[in-house]
Structures are given as structure tokens and as C-alpha cells.
N, C-alpha and C. Protein backbone atom coordinates (compact mmCIF):
# COMPACT_ATOMS: atom_id res chain seq x y z
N UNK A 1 -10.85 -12.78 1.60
CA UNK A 1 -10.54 -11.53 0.92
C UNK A 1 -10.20 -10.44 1.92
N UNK A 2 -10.72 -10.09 3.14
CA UNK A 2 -10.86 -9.27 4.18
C UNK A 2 -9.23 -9.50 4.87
N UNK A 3 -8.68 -11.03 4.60
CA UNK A 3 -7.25 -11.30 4.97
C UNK A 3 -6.33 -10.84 4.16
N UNK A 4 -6.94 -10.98 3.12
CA UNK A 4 -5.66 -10.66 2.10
C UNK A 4 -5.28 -8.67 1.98
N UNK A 5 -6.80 -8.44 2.21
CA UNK A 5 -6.90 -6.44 2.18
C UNK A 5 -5.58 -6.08 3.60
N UNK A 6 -6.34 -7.05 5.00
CA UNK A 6 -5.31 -6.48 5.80
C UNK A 6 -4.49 -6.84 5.86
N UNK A 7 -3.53 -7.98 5.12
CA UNK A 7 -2.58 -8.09 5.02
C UNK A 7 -1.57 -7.11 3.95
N UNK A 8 -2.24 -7.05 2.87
CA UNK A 8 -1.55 -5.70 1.87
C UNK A 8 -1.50 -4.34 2.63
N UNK A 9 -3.05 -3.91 3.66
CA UNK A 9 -2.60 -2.54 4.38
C UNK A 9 -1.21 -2.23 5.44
N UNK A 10 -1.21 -3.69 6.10
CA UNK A 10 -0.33 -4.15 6.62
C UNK A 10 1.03 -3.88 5.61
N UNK A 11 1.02 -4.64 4.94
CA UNK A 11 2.69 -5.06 4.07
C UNK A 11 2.83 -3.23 3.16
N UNK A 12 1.54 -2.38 3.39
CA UNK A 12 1.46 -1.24 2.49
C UNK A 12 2.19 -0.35 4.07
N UNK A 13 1.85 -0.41 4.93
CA UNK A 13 2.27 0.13 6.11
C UNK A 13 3.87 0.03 6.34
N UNK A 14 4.32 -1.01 6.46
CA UNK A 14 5.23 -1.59 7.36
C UNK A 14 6.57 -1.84 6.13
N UNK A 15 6.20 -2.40 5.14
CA UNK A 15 7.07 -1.88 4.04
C UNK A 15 6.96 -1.32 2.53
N UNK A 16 6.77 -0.32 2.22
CA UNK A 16 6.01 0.44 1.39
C UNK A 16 7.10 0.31 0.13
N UNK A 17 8.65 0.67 0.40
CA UNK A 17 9.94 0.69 -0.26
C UNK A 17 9.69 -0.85 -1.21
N UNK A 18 8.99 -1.75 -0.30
CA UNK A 18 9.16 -3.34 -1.73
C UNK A 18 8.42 -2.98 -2.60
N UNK A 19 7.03 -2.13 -2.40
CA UNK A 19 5.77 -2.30 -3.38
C UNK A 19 6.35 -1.14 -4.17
N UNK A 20 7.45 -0.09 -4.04
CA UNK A 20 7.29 1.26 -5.04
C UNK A 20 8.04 0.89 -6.29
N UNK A 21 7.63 1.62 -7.10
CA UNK A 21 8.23 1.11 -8.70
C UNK A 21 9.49 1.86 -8.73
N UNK A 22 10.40 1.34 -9.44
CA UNK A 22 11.44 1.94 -9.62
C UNK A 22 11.62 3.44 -10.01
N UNK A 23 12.37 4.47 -9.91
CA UNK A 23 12.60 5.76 -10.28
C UNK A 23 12.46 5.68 -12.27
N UNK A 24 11.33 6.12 -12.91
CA UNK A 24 11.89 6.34 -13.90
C UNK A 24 12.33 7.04 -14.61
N UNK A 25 13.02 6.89 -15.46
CA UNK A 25 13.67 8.47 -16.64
C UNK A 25 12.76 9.58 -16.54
N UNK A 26 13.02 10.30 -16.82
CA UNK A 26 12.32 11.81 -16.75
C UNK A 26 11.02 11.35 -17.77
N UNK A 27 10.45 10.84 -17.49
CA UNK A 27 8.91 10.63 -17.50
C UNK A 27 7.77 11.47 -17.05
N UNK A 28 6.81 10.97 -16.99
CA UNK A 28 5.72 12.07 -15.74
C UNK A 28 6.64 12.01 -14.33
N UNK A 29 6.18 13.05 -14.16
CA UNK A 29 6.99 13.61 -12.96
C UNK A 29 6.27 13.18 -11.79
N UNK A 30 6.83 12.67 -10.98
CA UNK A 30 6.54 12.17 -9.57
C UNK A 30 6.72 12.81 -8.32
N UNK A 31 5.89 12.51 -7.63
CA UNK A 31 6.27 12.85 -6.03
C UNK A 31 7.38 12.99 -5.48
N UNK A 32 7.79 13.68 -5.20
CA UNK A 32 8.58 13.25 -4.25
C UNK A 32 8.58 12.22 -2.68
N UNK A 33 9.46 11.49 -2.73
CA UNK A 33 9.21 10.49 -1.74
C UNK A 33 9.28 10.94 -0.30
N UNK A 34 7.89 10.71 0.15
CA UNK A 34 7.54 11.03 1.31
C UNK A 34 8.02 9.73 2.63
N UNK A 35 8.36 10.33 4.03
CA UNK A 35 8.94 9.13 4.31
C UNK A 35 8.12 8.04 5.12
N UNK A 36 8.19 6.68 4.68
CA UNK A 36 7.65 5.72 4.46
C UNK A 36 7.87 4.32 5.99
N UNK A 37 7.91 3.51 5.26
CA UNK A 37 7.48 2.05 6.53
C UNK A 37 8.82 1.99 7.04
N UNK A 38 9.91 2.67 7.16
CA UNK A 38 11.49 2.79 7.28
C UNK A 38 11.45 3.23 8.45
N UNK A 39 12.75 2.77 9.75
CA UNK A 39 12.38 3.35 10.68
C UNK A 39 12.10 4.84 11.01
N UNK A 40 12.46 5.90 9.93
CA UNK A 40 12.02 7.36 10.55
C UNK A 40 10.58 6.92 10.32
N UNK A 41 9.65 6.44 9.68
CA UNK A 41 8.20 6.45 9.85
C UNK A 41 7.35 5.44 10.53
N UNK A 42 7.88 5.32 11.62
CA UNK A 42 7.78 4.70 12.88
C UNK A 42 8.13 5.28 14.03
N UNK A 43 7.26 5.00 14.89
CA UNK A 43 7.17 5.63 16.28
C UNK A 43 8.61 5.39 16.77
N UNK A 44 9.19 5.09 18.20
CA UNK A 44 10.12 4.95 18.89
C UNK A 44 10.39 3.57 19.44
N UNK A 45 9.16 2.65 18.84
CA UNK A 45 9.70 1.52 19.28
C UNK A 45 8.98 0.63 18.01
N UNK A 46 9.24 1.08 16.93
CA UNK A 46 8.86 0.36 15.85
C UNK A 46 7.25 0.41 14.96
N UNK A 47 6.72 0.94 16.20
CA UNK A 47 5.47 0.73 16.12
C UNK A 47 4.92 1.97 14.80
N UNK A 48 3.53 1.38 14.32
CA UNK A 48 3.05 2.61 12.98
C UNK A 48 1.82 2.84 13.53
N UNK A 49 1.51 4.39 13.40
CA UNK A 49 0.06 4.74 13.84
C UNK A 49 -0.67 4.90 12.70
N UNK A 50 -1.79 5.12 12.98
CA UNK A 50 -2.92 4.99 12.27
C UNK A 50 -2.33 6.02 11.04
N UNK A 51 -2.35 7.27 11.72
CA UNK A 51 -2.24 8.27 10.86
C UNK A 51 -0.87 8.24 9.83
N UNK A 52 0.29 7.61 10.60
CA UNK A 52 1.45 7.20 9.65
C UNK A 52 1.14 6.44 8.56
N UNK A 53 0.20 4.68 8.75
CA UNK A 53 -0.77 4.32 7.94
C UNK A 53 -1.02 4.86 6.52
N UNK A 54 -1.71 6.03 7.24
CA UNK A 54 -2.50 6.71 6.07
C UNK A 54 -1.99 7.40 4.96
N UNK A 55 -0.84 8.41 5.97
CA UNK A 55 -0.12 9.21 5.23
C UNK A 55 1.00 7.58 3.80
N UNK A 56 0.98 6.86 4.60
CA UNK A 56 2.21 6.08 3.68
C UNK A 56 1.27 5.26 1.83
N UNK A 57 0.07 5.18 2.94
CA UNK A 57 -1.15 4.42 1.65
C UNK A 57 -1.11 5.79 0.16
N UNK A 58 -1.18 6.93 1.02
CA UNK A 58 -1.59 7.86 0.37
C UNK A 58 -0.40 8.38 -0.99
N UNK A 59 0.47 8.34 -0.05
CA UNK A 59 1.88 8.61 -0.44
C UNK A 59 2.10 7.92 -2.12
N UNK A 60 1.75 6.42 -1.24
CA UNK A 60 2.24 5.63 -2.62
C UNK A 60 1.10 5.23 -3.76
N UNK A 61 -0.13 5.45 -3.30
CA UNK A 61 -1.17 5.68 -4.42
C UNK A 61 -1.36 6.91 -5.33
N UNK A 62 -0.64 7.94 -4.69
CA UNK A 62 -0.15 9.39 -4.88
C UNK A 62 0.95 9.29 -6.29
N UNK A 63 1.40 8.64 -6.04
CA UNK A 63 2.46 8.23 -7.01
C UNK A 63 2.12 7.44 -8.65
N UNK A 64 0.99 6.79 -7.94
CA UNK A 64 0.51 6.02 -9.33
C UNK A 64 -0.89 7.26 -10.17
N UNK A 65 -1.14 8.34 -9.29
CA UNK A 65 -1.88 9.18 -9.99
C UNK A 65 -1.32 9.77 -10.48
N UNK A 66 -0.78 10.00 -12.07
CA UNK A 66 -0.17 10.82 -12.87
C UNK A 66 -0.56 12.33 -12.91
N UNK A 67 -2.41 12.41 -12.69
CA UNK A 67 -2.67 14.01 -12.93
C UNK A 67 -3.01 14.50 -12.15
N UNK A 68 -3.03 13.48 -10.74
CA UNK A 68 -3.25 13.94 -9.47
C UNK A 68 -4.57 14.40 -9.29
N UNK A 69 -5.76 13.82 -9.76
CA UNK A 69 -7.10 14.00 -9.85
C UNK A 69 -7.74 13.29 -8.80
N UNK A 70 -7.52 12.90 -7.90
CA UNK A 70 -7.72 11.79 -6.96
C UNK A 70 -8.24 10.39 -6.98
N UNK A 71 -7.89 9.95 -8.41
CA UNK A 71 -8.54 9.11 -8.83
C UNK A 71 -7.33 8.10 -9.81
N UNK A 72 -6.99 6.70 -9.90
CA UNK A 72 -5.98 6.45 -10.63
C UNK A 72 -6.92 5.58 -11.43
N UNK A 73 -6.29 6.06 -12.92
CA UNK A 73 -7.16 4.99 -13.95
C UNK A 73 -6.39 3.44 -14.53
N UNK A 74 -6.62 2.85 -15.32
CA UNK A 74 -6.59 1.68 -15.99
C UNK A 74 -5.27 2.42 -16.48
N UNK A 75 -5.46 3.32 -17.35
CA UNK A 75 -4.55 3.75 -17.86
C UNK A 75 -2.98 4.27 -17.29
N UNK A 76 -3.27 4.77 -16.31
CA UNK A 76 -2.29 5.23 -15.35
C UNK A 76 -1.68 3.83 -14.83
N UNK A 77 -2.41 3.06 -14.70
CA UNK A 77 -1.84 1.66 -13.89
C UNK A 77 -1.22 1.12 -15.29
N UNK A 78 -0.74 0.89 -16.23
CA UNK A 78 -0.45 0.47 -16.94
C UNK A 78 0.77 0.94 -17.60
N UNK A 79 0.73 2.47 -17.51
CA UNK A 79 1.91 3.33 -17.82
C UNK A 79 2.49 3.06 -16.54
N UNK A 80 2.35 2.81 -15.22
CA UNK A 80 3.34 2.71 -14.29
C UNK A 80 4.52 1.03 -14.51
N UNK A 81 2.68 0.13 -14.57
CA UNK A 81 3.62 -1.28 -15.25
C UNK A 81 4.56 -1.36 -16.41
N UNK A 82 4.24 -0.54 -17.12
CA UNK A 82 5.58 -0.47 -18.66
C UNK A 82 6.47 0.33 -17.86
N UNK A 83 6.85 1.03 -16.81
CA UNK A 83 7.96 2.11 -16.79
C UNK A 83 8.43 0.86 -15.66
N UNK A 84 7.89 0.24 -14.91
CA UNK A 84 8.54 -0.95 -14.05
C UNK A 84 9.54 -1.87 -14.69
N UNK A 85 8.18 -2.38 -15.88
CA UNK A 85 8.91 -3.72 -16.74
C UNK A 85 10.50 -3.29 -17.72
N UNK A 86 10.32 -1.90 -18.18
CA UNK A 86 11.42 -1.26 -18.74
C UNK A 86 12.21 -1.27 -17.92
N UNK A 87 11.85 -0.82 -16.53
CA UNK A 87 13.68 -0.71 -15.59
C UNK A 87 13.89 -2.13 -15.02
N UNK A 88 13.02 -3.12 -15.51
CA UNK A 88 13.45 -4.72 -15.24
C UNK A 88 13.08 -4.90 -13.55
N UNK A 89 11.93 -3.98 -12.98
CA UNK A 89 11.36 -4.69 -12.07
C UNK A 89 11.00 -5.90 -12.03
N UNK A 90 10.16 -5.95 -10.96
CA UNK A 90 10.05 -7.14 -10.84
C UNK A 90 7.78 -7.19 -11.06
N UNK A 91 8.02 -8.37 -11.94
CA UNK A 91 6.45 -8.78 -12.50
C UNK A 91 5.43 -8.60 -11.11
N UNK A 92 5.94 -8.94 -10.01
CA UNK A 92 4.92 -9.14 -8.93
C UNK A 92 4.44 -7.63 -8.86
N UNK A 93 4.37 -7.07 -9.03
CA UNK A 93 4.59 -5.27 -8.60
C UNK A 93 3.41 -5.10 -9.66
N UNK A 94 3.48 -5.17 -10.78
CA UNK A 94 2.10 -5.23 -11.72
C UNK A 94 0.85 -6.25 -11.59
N UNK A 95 1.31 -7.41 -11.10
CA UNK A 95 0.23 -8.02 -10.91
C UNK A 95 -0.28 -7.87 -9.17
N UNK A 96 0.23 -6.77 -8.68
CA UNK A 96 -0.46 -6.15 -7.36
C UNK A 96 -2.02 -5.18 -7.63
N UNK A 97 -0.82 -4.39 -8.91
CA UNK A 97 -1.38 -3.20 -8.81
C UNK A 97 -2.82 -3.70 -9.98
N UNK A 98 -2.54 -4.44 -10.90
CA UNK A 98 -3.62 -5.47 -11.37
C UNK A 98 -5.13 -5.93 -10.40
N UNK A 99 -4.37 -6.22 -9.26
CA UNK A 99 -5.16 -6.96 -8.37
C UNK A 99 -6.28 -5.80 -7.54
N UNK A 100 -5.40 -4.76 -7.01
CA UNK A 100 -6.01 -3.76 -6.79
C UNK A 100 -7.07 -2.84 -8.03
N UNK A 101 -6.41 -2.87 -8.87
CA UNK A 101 -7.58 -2.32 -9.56
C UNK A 101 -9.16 -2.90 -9.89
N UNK A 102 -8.42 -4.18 -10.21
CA UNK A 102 -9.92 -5.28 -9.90
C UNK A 102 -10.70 -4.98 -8.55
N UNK A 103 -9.89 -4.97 -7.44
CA UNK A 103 -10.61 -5.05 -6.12
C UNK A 103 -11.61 -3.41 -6.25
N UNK A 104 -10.54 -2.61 -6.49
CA UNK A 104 -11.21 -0.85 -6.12
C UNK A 104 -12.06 -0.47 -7.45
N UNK A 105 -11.67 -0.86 -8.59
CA UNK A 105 -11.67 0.12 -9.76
C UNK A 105 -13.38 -0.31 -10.15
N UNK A 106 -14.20 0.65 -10.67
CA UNK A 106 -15.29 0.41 -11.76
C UNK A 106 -14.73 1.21 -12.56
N UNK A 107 -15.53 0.65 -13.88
CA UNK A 107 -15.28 1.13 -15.23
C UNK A 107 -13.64 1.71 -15.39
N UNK A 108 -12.73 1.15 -14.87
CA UNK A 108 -11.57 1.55 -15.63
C UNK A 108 -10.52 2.60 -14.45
N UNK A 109 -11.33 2.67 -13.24
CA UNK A 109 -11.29 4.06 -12.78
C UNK A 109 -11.00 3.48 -11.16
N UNK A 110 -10.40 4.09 -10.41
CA UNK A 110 -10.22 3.65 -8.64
C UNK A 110 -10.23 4.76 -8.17
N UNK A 111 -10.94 5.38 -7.17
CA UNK A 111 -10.73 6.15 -6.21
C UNK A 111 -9.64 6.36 -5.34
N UNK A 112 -8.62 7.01 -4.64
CA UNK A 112 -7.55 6.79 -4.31
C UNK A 112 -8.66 6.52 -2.60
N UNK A 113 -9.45 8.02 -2.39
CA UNK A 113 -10.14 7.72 -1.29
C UNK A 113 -10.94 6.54 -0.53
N UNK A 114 -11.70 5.60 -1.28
CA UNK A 114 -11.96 4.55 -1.74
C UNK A 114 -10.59 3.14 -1.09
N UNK A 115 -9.65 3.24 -1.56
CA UNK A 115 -8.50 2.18 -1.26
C UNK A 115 -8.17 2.53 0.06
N UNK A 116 -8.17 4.13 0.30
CA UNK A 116 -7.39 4.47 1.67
C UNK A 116 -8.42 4.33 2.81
N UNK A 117 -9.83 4.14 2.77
CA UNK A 117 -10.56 3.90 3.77
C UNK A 117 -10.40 2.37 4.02
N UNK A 118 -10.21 1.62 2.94
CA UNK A 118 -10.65 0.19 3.00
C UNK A 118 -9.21 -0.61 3.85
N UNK A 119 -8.20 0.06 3.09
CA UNK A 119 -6.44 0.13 3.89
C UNK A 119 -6.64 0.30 5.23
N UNK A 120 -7.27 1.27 6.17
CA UNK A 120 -7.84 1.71 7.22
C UNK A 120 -8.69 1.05 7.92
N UNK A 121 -9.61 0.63 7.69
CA UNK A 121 -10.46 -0.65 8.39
C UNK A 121 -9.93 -1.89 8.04
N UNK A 122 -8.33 -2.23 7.44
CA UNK A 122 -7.67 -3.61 8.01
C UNK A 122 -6.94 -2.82 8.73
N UNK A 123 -6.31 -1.91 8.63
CA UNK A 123 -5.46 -1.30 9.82
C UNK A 123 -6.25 -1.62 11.23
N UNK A 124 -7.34 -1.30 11.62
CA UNK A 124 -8.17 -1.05 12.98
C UNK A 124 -8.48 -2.63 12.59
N UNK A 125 -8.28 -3.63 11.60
CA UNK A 125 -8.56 -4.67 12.20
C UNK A 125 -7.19 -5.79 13.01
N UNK A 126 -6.59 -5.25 12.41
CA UNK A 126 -5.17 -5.50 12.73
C UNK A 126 -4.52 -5.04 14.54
N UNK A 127 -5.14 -4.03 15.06
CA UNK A 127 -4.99 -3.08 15.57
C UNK A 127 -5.51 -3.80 17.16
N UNK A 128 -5.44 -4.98 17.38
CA UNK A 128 -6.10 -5.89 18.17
C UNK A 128 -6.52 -5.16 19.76
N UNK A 129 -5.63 -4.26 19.89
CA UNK A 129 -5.57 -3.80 21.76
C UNK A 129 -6.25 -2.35 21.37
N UNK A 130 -6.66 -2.25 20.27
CA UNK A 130 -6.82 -0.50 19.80
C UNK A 130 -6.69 0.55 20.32
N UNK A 131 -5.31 0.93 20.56
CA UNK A 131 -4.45 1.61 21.05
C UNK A 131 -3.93 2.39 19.85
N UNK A 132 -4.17 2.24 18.60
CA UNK A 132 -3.85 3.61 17.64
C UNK A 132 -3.19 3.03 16.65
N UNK A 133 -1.89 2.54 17.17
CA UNK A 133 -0.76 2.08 16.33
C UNK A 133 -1.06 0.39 15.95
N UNK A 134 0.26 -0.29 15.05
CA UNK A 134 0.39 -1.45 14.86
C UNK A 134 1.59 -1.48 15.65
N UNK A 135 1.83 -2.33 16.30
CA UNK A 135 3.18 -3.03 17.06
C UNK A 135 3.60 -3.91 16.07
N UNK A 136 5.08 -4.38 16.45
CA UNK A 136 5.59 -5.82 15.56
C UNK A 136 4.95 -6.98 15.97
N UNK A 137 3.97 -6.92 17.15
CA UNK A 137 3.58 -8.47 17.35
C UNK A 137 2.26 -8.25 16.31
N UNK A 138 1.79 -7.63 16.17
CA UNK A 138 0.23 -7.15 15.51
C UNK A 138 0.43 -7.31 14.02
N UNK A 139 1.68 -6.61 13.58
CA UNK A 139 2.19 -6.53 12.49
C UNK A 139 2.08 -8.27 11.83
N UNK A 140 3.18 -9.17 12.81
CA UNK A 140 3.37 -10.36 12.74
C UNK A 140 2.33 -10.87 12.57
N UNK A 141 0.83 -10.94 13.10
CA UNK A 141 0.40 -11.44 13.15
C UNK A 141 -0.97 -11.48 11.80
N UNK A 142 -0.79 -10.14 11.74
CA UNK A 142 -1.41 -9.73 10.59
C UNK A 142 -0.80 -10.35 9.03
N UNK A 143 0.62 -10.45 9.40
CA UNK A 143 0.90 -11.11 7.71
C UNK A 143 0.61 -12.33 8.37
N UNK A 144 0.74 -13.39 9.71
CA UNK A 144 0.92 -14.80 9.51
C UNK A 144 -0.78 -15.09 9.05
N UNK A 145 -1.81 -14.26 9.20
CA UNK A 145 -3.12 -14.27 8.98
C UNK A 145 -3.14 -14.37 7.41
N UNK A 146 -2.73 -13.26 6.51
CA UNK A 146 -2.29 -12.85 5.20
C UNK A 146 -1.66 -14.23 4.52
N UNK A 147 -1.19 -14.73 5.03
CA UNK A 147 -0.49 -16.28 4.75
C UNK A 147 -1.02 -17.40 4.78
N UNK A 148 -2.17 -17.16 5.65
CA UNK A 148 -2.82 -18.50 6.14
C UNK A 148 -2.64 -19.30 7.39
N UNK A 149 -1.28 -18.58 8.06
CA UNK A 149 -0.97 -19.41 9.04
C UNK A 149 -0.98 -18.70 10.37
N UNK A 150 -2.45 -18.31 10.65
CA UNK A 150 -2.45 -17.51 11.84
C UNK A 150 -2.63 -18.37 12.48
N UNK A 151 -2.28 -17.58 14.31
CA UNK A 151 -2.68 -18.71 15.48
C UNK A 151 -4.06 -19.16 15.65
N UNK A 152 -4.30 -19.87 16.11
CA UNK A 152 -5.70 -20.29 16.19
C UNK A 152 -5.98 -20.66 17.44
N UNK A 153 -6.85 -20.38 17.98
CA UNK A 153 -7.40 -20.23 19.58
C UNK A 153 -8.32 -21.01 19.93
């Protein structure tokens, strides 16, 4: 389970643009998109720092809080999955955000603070030389872990 967290903080880091739901119709009104796992939100040689990390977790959990209470409910996760399934996303995207709510949520309810600490300690586990950032070898290695097929020593 601890593989699979840093592999999503990871895949939440490094490409944030696969996991976001599509733009929908003038609906609840959204964030504006803050910039993300793309190279402007990356250092100069690819690399993501901690604090980029954070800001990107935040960003896009930010998005699934409709009233911006710091907290996303059952309910909120569900109105995001119908505004997905309507613009003909794609199913994996709900059964993420499914998954996460199981992992974070009691009674109906997730802390945004809560996801972004836990995002954060796979980041620093990921973070092998702890030097701040993720590199692409760290990165790499963190999804081949996430997969099952890390190196083994």
C-alpha cells in the first residue's frame, strides 16, 4: 500500500495533466489552473521539489473541493465523476478518485490536509539522496516500484 501511495504522489507530481478531469460547462466554478508536472513546473533539469510537490497535490485536490472548505466530500467526488463521465472521460479517473477516498475519507469526508501530508512522506520516500527534489532517475524508479518491478539489490 505504502508503494502504491508513492507511486500516485509520484504520478500526482510528475504528471498531474493525466489525473485532471476535463474542463466542464459552466458548472461549479473552478480553479484556475495552476502550473503543474509540465516542464514550467520543474526545476532546470527536470527535476520537482518538494515544495513544487505540494503546491501541484494541492492544486489538484483544490479542484475537487467545490466549497473550498478544506475538506472534499463523497459528494463532491461524485459530482466531479458525473461531469468526467458526461465529457466522455475516461473511467480510470473515477475509480482513482474512488480509491482515494477509501484510502483518506471517514464518514463520507477527506481532509485535503490529510492526503497532502501522506503525498509528502512518499515524496521524501522517493527522494532517495534527500536532496529536496525528485530527479527522473528517482522518478523512474518510484513508478518501476508502483508497478512491481523495482530493482532489487
Amino acid at each position: 500500500m505504502k508503494i502504491l501511495l508513492l507511486a500516485a504522489t509520484t504520478l500526482l507530481a510528475a504528471a498531474p495533466a493525466a489525473a485532471q478531469p476535463p474542463q466542464a460547462p459552466p458548472a461549479p466554478p473552478q480553479a484556475a489552473p495552476a502550473p503543474q508536472g509540465g516542464p514550467e513546473a520543474r526545476g532546470p533539469q527536470g527535476d520537482i521539489t518538494r515544495a513544487q510537490a505540494e503546491q501541484n497535490v494541492r492544486a489538484q485536490l483544490g479542484r475537487l473541493d467545490a466549497d473550498h472548505d478544506g475538506v472534499i466530500t463523497d459528494k463532491e467526488i461524485e459530482k466531479i465523476i458525473d461531469t468526467i463521465a458526461t465529457a466522455g472521460g475516461p473511467a480510470q479517473i473515477g475509480d482513482r478518485l474512488h480509491q482515494l477516498m477509501k484510502e483518506f475519507g471517514h464518514d463520507g469526508r477527506m481532509a485535503i490536509d490529510d492526503v497532502v501530508k501522506a503525498r509528502l512522506a512518499q515524496f521524501d520516500a522517493a527522494d532517495t539522496n534527500h536532496d529536496g527534489k525528485l530527479d527522473q532517475a528517482e522518478r523512474q524508479a518510484a513508478m518501476a516500484a508502483m508497478r512491481g518491478n523495482a530493482p532489487r539489490g
